[in-house]
N, C-alpha and C. Protein backbone atom coordinates (compact mmCIF):
# COMPACT_ATOMS: atom_id res chain seq x y z
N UNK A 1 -4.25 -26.60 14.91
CA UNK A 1 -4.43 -26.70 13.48
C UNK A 1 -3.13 -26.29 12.79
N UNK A 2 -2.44 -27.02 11.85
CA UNK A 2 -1.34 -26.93 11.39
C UNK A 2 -1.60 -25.60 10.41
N UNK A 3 -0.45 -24.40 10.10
CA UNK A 3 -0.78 -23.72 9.54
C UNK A 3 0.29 -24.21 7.53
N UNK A 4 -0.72 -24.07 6.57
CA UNK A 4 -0.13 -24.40 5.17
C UNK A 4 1.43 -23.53 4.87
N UNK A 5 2.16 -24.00 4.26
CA UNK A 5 3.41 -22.97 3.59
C UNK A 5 2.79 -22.45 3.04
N UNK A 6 3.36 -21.19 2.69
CA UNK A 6 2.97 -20.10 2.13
C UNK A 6 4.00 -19.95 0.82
N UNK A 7 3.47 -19.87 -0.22
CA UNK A 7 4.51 -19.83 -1.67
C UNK A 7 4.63 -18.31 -2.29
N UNK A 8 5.71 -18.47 -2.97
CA UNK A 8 5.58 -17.03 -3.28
C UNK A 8 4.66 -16.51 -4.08
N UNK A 9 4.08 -17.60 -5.11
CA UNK A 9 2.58 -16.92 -5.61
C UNK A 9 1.79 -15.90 -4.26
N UNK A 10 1.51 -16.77 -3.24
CA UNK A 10 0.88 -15.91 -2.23
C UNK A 10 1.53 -14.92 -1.79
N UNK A 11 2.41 -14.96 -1.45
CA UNK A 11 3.05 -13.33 -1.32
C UNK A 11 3.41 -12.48 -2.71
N UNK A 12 2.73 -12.79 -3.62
CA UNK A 12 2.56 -11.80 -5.00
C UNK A 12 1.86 -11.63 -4.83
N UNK A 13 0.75 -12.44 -4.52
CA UNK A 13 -0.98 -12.30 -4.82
C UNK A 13 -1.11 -11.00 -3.56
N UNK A 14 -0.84 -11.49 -2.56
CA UNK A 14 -1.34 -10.01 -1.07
C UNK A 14 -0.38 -8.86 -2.02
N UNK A 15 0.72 -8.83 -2.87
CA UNK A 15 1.42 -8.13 -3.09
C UNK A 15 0.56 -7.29 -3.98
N UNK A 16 -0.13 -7.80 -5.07
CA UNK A 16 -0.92 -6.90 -5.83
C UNK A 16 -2.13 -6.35 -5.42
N UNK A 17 -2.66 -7.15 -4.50
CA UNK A 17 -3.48 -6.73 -3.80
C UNK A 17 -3.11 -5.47 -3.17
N UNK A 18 -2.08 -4.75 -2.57
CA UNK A 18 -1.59 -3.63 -1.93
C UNK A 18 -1.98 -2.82 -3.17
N UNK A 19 -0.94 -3.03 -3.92
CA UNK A 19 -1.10 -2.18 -5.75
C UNK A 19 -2.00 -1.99 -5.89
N UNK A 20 -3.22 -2.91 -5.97
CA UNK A 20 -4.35 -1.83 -5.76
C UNK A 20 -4.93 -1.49 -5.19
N UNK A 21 -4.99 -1.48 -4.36
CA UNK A 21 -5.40 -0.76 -2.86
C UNK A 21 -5.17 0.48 -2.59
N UNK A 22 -3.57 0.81 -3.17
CA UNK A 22 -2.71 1.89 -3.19
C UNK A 22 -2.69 2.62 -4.38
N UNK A 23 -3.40 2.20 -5.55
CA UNK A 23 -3.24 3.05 -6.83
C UNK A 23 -1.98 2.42 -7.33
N UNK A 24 -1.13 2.11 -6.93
CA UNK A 24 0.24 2.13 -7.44
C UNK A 24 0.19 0.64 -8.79
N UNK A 25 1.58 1.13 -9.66
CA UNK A 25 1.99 0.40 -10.95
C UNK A 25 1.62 -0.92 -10.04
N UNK A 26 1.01 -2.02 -11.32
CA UNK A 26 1.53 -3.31 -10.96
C UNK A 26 2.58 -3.88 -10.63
N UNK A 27 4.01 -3.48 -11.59
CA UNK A 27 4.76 -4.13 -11.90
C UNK A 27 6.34 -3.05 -11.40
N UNK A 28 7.54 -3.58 -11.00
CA UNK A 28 8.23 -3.09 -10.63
C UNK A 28 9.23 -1.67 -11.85
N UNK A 29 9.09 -2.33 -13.12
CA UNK A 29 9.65 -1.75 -14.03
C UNK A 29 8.80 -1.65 -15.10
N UNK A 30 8.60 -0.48 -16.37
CA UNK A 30 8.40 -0.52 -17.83
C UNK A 30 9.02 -0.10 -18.35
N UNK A 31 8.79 -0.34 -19.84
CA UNK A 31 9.43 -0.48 -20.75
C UNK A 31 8.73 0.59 -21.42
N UNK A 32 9.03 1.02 -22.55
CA UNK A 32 8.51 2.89 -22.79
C UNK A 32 8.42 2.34 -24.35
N UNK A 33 8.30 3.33 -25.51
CA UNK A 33 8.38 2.95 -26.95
C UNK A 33 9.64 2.81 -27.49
N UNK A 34 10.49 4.06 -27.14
CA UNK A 34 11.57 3.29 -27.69
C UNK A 34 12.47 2.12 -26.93
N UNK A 35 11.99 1.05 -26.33
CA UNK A 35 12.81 -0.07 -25.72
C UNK A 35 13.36 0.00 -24.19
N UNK A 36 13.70 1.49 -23.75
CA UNK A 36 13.90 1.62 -22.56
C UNK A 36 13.30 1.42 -21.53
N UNK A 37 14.01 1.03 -20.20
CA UNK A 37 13.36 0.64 -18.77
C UNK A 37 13.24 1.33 -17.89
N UNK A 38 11.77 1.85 -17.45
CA UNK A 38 12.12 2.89 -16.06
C UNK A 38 11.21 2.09 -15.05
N UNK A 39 11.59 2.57 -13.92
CA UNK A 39 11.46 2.29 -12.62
C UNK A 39 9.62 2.50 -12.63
N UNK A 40 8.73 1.80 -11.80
CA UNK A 40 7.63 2.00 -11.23
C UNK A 40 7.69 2.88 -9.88
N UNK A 41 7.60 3.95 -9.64
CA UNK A 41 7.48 4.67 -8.65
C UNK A 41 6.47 4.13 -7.39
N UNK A 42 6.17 3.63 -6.16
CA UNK A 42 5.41 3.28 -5.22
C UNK A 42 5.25 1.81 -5.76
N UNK A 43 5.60 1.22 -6.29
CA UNK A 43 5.07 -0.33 -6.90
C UNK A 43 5.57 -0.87 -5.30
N UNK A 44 4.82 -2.40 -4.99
CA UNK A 44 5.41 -3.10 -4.14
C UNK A 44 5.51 -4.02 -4.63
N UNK A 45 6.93 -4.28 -4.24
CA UNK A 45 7.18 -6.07 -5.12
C UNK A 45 7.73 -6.83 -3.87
N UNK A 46 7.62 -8.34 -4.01
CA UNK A 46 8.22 -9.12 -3.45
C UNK A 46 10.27 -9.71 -3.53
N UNK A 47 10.80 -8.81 -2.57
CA UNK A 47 12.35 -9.42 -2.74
C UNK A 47 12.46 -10.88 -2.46
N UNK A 48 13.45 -11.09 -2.92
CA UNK A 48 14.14 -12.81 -2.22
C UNK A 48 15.77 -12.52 -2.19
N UNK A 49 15.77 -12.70 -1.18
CA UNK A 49 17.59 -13.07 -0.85
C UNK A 49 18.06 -13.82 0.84
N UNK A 50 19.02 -14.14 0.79
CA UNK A 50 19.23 -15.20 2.34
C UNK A 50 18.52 -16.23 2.33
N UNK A 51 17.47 -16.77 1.53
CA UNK A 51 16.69 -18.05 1.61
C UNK A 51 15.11 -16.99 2.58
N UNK A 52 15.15 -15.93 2.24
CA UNK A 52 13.74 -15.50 2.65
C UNK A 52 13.64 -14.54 1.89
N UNK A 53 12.40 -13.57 2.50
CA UNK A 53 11.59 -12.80 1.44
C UNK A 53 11.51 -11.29 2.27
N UNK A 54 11.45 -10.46 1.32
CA UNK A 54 11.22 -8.70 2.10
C UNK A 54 9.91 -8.08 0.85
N UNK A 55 9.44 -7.12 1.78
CA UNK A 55 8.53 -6.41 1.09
C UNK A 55 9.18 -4.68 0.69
N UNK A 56 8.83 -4.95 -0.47
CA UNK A 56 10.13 -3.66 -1.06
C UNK A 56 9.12 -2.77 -1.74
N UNK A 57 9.47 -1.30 -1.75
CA UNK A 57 8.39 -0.89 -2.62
C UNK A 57 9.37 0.64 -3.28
N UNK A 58 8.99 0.46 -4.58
CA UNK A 58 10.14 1.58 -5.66
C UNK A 58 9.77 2.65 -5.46
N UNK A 59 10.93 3.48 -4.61
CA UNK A 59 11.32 4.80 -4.14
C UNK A 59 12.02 5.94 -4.91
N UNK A 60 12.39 5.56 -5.99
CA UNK A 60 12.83 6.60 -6.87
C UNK A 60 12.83 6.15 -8.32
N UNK A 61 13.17 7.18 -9.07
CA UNK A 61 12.73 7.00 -10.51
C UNK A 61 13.96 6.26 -10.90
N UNK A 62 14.92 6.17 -10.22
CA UNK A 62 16.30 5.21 -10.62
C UNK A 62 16.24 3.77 -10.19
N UNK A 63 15.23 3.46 -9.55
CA UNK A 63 15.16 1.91 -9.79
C UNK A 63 15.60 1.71 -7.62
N UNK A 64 15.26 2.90 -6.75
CA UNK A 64 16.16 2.26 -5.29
C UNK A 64 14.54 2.79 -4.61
N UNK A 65 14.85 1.64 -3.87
CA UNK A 65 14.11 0.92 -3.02
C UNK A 65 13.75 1.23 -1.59
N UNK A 66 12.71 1.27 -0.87
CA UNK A 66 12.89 0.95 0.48
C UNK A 66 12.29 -0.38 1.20
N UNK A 67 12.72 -0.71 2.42
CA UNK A 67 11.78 -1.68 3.09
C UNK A 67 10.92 -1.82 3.70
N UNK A 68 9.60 -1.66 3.51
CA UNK A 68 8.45 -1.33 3.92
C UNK A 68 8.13 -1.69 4.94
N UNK A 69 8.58 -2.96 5.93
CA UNK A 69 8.59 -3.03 7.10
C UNK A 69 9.41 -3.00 8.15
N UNK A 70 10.62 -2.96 7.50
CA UNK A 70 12.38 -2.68 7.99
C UNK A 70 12.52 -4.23 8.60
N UNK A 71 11.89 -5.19 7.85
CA UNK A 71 12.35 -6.34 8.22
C UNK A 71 13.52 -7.29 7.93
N UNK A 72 13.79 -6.86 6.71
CA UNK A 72 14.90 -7.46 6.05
C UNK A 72 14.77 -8.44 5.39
N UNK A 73 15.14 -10.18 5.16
CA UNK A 73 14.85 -10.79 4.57
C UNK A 73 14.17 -11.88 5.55
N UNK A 74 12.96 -12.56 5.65
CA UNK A 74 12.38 -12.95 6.73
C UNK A 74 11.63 -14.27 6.05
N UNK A 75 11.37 -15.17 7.17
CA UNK A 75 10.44 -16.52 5.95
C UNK A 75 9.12 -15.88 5.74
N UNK A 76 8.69 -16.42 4.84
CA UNK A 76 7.56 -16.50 4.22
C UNK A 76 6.46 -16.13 4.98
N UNK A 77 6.12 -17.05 5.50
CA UNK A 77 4.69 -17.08 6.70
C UNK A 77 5.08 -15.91 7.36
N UNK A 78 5.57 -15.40 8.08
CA UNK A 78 6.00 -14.27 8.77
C UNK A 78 5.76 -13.07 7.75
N UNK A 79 5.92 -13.21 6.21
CA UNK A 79 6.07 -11.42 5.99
C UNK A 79 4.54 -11.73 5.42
N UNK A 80 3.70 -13.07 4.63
CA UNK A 80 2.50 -12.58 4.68
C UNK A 80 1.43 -12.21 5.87
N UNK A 81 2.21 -12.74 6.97
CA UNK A 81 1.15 -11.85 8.15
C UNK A 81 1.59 -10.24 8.20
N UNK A 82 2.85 -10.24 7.93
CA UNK A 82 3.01 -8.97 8.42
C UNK A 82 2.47 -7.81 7.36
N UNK A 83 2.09 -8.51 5.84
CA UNK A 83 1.82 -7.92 4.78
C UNK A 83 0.52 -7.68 5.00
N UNK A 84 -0.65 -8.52 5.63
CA UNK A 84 -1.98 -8.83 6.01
C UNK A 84 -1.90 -7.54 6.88
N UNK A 85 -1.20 -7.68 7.76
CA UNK A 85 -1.38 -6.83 8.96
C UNK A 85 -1.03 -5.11 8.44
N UNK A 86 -0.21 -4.83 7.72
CA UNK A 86 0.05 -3.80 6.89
C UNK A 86 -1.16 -3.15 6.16
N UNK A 87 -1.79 -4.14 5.65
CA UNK A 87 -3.24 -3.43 4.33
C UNK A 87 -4.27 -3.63 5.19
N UNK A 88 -4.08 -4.41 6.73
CA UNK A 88 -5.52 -3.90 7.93
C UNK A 88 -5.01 -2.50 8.14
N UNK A 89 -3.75 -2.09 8.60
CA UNK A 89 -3.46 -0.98 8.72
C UNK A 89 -4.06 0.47 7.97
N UNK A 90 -3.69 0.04 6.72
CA UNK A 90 -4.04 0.74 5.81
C UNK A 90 -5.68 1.01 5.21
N UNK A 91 -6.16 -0.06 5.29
CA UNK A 91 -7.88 -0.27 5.86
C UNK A 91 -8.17 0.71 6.87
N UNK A 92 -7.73 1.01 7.82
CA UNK A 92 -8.21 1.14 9.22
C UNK A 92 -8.01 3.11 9.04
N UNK A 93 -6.89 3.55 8.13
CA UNK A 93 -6.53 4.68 7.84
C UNK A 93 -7.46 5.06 6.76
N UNK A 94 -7.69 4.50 5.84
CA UNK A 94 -8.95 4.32 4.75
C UNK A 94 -10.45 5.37 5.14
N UNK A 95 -10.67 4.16 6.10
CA UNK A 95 -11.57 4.59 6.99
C UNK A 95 -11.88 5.53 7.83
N UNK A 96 -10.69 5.54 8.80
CA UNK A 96 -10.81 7.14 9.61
C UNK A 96 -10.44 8.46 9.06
N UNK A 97 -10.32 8.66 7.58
CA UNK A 97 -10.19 9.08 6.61
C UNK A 97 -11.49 9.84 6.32
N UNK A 98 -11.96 8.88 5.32
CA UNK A 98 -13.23 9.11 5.46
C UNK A 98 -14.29 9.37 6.70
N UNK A 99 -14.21 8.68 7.59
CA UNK A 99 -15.22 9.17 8.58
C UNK A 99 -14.54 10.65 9.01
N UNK A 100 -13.56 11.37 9.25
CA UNK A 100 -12.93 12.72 9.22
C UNK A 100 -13.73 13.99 8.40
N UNK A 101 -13.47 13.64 6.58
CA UNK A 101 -14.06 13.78 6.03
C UNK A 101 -15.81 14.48 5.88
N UNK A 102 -16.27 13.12 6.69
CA UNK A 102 -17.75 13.26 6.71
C UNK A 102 -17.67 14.47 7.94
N UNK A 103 -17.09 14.26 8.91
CA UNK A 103 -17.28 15.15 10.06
C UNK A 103 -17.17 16.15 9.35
N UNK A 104 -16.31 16.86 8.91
CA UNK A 104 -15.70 18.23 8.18
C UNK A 104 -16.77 18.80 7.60
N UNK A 105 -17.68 17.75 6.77
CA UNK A 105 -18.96 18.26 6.21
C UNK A 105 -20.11 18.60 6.96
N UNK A 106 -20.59 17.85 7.70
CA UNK A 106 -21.57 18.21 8.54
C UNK A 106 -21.09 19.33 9.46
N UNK A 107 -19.80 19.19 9.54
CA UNK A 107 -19.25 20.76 10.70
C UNK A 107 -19.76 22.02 9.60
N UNK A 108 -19.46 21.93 8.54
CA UNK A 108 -20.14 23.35 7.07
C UNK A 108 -20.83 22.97 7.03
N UNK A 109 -21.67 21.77 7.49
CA UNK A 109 -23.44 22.39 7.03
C UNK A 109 -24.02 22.83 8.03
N UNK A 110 -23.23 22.52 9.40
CA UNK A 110 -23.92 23.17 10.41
C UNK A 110 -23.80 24.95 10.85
N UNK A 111 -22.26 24.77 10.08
CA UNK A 111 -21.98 26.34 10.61
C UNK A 111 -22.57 27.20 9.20
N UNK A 112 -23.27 26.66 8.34
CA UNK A 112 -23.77 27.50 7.21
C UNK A 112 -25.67 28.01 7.85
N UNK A 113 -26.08 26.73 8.47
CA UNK A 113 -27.43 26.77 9.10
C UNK A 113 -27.22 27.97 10.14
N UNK A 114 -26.32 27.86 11.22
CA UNK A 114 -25.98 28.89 12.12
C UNK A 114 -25.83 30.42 11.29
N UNK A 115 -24.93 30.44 10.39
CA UNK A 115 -24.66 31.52 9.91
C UNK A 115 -26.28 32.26 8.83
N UNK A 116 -26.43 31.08 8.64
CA UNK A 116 -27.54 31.60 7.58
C UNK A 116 -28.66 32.83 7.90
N UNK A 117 -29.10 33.02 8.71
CA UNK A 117 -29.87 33.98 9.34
C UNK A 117 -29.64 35.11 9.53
N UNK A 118 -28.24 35.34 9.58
CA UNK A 118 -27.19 36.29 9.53
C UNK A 118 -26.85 36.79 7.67
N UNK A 119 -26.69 35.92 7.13
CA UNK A 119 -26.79 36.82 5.73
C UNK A 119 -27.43 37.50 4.96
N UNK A 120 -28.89 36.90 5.24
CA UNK A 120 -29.70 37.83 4.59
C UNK A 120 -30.10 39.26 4.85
């Protein structure tokens, strides 16, 4: 089965999709009241340079960057799998997160039942 090109709409679209996934700004930069531009802190945006694409996401309040997969500039089809494969990642941490979580609780309700007999 032939696989479709992938356009950069689609690697915006998985791109905002991260943004919210992650809490983070939509957008790479704003603009404030009086006219000035600051940086989005954690935003992920889509780069282009070399005739391909990197997944970049804003690392400081001055506008610098890192590369979120240390891929560099790569085609298309390649960084939306690797972008896919990134927010399963992040899914998968989501999750064992929460199931952690739940353990932690039932560990205090059990050691409160144990202890309980003992306080009064």
């Amino acid at each position: 089965m032939p696989r479709h090109r992938i356009t950069i709409s689609q690697l915006e679209a998985v791109t905002d999709m991260l943004n919210r996934m992650t809490g983070n700004p939509a957008t790479p930069y704003s603009k404030n009241d009086a006219g000035a531009w600051s940086s989005n802190r954690g935003n992920f945006h889509i780069s282009r340079a070399y005739g391909g694409f990197a997944l970049h996401q804003m690392a400081t309040d001055g506008g610098g960057i890192r590369d979120v997969l240390y891929t560099g500039h790569i085609p298309a089809r390649q960084l939306f799998d690797l972008i896919h494969a990134y927010r399963a990642g992040l899914e998968a941490v989501e999750a064992a997160t929460k199931r952690i979580q739940a353990l932690e609780q039932d560990k205090l309700a059990l050691m409160r039942d144990i202890l309980a007999p003992f306080a009064a």
